[in-house]
Protein backbone atom coordinates (compact mmCIF):
# COMPACT_ATOMS: atom_id res chain seq x y z
CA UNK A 1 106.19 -16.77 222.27
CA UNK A 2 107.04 -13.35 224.18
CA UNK A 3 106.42 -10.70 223.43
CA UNK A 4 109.46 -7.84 223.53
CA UNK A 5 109.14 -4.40 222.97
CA UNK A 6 113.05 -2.89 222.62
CA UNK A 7 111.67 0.93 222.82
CA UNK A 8 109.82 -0.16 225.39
CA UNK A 9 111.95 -1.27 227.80
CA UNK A 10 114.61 1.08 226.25
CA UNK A 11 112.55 4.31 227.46
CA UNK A 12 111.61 2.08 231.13
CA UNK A 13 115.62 1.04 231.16
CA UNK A 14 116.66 5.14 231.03
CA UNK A 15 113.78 6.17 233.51
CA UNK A 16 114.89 3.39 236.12
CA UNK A 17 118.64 3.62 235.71
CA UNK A 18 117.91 7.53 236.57
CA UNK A 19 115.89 6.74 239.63
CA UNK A 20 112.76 8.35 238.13
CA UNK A 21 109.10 7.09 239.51
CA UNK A 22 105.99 8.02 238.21
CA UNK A 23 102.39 7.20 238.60
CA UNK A 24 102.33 8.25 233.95
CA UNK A 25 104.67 9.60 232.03
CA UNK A 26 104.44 13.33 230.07
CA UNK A 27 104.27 13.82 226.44
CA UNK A 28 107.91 15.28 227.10
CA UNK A 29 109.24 12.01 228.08
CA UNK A 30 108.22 10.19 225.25
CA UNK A 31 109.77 12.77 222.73
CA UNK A 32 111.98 11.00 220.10
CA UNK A 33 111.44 7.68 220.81
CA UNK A 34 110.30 5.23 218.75
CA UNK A 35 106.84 4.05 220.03
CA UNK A 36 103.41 2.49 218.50
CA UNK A 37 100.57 4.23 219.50
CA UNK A 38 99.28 1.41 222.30
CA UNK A 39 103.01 1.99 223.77
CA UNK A 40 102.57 5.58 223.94
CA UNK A 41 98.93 5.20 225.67
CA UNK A 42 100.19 2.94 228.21
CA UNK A 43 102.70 4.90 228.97
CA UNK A 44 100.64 7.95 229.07
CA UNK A 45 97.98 6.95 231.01
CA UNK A 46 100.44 4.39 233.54
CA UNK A 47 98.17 1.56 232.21
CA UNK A 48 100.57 -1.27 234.07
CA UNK A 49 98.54 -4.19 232.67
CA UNK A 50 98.76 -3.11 229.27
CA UNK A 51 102.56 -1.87 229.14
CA UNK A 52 102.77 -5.75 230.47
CA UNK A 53 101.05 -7.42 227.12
CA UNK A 54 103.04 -4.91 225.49
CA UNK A 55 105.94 -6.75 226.24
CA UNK A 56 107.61 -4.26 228.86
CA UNK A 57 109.95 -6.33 231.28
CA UNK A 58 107.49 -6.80 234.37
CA UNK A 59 110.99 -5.83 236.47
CA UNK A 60 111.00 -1.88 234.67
CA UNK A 61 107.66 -1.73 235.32
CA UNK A 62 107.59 -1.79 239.12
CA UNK A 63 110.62 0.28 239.27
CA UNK A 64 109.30 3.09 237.11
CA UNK A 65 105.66 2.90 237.88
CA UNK A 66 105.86 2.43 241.82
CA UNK A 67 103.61 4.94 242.69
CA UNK A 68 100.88 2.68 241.53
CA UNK A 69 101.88 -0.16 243.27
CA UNK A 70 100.16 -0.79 246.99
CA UNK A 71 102.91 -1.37 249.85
């Protein structure tokens, strides 16, 4: 089974639909959405493995964290 996380993607969904990359993400950002504490790290600290078992589409990801990709 897969794992899903709608808030999640929901947050990565706004961020890449607005063109925003980022090597993390600010407490700002995060601000009234509904996340679990592991979400929230990840997201803080751009953990891209993590936000991956989390069940963040692997797609969002790369858009929003491409900083932290290599070319």
């Amino acid at each position: 089974m897969i794992n899903v996380s709608y808030p999640l993607n929901k947050i990565l969904t706004a961020l890449a639909k607005a063109h925003v990359t980022r090597d993390r993400l600010s407490d700002a950002e995060l601000a009234g959405h509904d996340l679990g504490e592991a979400e929230k790290t990840a997201l803080l600290t751009g953990d891209i493995r993590r936000l991956y078992d989390l069940g963040a589409n692997p797609y969002l990801i790369r858009r929003v964290f491409r900083p932290r990709f290599p070319i």
